[in-house]
Protein backbone atom coordinates (compact mmCIF):
# COMPACT_ATOMS: atom_id res chain seq x y z
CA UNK A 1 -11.97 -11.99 13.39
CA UNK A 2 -11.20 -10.54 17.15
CA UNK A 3 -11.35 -6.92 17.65
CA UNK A 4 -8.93 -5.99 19.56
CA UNK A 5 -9.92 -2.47 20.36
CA UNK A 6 -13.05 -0.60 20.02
CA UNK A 7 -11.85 3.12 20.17
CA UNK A 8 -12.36 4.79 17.33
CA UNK A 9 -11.59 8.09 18.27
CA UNK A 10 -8.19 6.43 19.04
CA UNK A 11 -5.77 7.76 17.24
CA UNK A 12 -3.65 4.73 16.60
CA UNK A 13 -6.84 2.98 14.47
CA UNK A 14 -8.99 0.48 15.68
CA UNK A 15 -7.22 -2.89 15.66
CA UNK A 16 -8.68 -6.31 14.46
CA UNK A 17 -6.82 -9.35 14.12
CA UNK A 18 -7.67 -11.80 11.15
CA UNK A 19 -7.25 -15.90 10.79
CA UNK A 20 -5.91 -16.63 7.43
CA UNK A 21 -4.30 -19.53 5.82
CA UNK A 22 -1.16 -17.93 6.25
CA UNK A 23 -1.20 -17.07 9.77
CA UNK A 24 -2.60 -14.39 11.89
CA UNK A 25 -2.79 -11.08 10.62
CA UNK A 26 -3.73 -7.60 11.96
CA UNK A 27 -5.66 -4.66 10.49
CA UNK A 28 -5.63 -1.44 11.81
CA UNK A 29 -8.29 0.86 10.55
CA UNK A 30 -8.38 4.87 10.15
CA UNK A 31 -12.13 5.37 9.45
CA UNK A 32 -13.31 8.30 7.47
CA UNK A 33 -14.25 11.08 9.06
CA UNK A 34 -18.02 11.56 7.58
CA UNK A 35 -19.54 8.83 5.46
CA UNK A 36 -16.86 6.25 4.19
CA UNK A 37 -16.99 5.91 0.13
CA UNK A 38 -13.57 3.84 -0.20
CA UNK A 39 -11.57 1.46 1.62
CA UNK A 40 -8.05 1.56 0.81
CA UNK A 41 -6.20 -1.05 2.24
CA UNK A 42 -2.39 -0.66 2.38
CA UNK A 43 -0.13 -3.76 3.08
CA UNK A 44 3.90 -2.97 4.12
CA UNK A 45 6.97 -4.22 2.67
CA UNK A 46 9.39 -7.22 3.30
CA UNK A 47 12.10 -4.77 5.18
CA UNK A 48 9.25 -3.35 7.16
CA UNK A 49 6.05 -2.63 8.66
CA UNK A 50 3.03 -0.32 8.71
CA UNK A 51 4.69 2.47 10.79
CA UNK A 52 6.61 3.74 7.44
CA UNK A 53 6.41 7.10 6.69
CA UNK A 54 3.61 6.98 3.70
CA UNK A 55 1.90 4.67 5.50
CA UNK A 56 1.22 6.83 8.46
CA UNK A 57 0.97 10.05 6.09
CA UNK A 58 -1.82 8.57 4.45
CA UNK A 59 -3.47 7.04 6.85
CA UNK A 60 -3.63 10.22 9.04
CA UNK A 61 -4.94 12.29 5.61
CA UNK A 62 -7.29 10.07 3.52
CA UNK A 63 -9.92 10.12 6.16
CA UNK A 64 -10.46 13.89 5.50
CA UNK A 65 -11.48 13.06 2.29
CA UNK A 66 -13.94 9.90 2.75
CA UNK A 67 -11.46 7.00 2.64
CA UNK A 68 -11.02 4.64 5.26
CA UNK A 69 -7.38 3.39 5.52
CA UNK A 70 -6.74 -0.29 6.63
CA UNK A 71 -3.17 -0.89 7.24
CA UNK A 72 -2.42 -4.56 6.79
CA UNK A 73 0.77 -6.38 8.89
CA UNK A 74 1.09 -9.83 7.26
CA UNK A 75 1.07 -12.39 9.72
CA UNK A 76 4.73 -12.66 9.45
CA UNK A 77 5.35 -9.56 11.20
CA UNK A 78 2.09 -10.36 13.62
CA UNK A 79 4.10 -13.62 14.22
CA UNK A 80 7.55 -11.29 15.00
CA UNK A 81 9.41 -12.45 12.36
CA UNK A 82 12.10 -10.47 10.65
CA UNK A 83 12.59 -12.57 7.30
CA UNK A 84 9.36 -12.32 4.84
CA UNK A 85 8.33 -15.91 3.61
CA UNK A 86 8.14 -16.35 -0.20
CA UNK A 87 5.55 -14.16 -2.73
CA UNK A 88 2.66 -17.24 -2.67
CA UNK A 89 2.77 -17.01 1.08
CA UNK A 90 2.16 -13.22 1.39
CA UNK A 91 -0.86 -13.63 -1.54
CA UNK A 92 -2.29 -16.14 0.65
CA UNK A 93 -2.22 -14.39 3.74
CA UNK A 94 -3.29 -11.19 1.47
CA UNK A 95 -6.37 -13.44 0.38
CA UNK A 96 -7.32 -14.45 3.69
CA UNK A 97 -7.50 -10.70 4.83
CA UNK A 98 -9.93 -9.45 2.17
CA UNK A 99 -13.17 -10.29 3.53
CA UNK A 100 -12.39 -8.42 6.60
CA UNK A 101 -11.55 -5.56 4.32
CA UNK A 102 -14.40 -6.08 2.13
CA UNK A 103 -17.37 -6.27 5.02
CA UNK A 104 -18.30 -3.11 4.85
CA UNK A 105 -19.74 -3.45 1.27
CA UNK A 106 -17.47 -0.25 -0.03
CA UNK A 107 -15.45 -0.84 -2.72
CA UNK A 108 -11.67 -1.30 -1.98
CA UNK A 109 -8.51 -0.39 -3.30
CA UNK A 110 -5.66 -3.32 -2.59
CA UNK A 111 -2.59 -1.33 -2.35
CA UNK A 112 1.10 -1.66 -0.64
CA UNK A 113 4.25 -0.72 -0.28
CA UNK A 114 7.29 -2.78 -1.72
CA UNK A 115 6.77 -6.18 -1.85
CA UNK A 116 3.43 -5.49 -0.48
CA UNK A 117 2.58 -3.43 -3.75
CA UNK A 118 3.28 -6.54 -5.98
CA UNK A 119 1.14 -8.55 -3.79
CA UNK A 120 -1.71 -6.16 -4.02
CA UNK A 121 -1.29 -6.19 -7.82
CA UNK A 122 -0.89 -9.86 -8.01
CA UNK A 123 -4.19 -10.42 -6.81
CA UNK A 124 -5.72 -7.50 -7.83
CA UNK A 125 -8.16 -8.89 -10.50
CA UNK A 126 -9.05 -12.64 -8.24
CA UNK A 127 -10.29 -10.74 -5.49
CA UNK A 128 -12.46 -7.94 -7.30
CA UNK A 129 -10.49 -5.07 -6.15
CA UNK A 130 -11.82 -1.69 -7.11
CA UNK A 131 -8.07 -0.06 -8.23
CA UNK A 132 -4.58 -1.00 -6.89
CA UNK A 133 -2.19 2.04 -5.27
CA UNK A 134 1.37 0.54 -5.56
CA UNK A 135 3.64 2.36 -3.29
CA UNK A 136 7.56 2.08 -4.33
CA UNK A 137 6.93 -0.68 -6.59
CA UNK A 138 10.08 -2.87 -7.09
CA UNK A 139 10.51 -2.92 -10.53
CA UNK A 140 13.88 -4.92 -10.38
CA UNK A 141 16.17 -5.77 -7.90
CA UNK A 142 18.70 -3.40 -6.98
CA UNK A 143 20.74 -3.55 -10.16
CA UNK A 144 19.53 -5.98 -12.27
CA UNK A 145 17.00 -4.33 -14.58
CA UNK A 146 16.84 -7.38 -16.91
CA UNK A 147 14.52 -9.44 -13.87
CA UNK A 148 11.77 -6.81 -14.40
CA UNK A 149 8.40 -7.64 -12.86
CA UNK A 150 6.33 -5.15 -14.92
CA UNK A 151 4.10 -8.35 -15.74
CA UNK A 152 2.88 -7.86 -12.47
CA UNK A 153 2.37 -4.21 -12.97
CA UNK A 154 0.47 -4.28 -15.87
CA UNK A 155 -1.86 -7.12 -15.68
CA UNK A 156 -3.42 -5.58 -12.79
CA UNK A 157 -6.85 -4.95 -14.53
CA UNK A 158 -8.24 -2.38 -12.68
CA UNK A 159 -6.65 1.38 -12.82
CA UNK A 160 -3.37 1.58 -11.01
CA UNK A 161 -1.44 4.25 -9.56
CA UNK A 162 2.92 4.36 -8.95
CA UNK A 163 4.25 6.58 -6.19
CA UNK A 164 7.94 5.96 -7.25
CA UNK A 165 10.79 7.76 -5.88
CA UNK A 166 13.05 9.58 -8.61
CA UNK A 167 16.07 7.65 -6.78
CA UNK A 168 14.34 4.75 -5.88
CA UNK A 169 17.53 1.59 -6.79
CA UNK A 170 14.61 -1.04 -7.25
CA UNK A 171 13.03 1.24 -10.13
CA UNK A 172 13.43 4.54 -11.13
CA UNK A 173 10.65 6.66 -12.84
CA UNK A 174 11.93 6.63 -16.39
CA UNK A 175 12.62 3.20 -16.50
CA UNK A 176 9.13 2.39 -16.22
CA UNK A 177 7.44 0.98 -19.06
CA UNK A 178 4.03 2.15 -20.92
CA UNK A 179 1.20 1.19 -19.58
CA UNK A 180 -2.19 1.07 -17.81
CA UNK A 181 -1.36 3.07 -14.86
CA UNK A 182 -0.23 6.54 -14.15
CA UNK A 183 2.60 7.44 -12.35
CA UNK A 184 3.77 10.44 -10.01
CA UNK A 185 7.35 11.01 -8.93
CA UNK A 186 8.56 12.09 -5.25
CA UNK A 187 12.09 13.85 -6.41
CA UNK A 188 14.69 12.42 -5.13
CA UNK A 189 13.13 9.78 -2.66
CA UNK A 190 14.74 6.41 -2.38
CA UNK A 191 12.86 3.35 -2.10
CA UNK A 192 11.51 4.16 1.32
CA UNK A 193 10.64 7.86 -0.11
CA UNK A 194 12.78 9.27 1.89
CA UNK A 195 15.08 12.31 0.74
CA UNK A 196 18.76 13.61 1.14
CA UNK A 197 18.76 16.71 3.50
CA UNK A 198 20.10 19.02 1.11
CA UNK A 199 17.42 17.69 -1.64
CA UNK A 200 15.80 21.06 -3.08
CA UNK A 201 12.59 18.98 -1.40
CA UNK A 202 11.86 18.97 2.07
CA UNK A 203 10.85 15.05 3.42
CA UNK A 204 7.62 16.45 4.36
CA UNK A 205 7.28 17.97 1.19
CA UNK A 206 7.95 14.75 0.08
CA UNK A 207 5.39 13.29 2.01
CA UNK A 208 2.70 15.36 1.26
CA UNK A 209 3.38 14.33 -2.45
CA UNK A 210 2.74 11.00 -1.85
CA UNK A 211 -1.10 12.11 0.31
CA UNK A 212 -1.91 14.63 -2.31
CA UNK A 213 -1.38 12.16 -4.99
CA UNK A 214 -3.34 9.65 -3.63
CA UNK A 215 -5.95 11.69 -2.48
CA UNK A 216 -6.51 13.52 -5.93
CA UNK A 217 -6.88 9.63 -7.61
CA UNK A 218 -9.23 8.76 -4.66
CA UNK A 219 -11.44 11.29 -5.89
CA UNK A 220 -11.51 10.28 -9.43
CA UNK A 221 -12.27 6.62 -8.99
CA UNK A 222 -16.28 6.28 -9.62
């Protein structure tokens, strides 16, 4: 592991790049403001990269309330490439990452958004994670409910929590199925949470749906 930058105070994270049998991959970390009691670490999706808008949103927030945020690029987008390479890839380069995000001895929540949510969830239970936050989950592909991946969903192990959009194509709320994990809605957001302009929502109400969520589960995980 290589630090890359040392300024904490910065407030673009402190930056560490990590070797893994995938590739190179990069970690930037948000450190809580007082004494750190969770890490959650936060991995993007295949049609993008850390600087979405939940990403940022959380990683700016949690802090506040003693979680450190590590946002995880894959080394696919370290590398600069615009195609994501197939789901065993990303869990290896996902496995390779953990220690890093592990070395501080706290426990850690594997969460993403996308693609990067069913790779936290994937590995969720082989790497000891403490809960998985799946962010936008893709459910299906855009029309096609009968290739569901709830398998994935629910044999996560550990408790879970869905921050779908209400208009998300991959997966809306309802057609979720019971389960081991709770889900909360942000009305009317698509699959990158985002919502129309003349939504009875604002997008940074939106937003703050998707902090306050996460930050009220934070605080219930022992």
């Amino acid at each position: 592991m290589t630090p890359d930058t040392t300024d904490a105070t910065d407030t673009a994270g402190t930056t560490e790049t990590v070797e893994t049998g995938a590739g190179t991959a990069r970690v930037t970390w948000h450190h809580a403001r007082d004494r750190a009691r969770l890490v959650l670490a936060v991995g993007h999706g295949a049609g993008g990269g850390i600087e979405a808008r939940d990403l940022k949103a959380l990683a700016a927030g949690l802090p506040a309330h003693g979680v450190t945020v590590a946002l995880v690029e894959q080394p696919w987008r370290v590398a600069g490439k615009k195609v994501a390479p197939a789901p065993k890839t990303l869990d290896t380069g996902w496995r390779g990452i953990w220690p890093a995000l592990a070395k501080s001895g706290l426990p850690v929540i594997s969460g993403g958004r996308s693609a990067g949510a069913r790779v936290a969830c994937r590995t969720a239970t082989e790497l000891g994670a403490h809960a998985v936050l799946a962010l936008s989950f893709p459910l299906h592909p855009p029309g096609r409910p009968e290739r569901s991946r709830a398998d994935e969903l629910l044999g996560t192990g550990v408790p879970t929590l869905v921050v779908q959009g209400g208009n998300d194509p991959f997966g809306r709320p309802e057609e979720f199925p019971e389960g081991g994990f709770e889900l909360v809605e942000v009305p009317r957001g698509d699959h990158g949470l985002a919502v129309p302009k003349r939504a009875d929502i604002t997008q940074d109400a939106a937003v703050a749906v998707v902090t306050d969520a996460v930050a009220r589960w934070t605080g219930t995980l022992g």
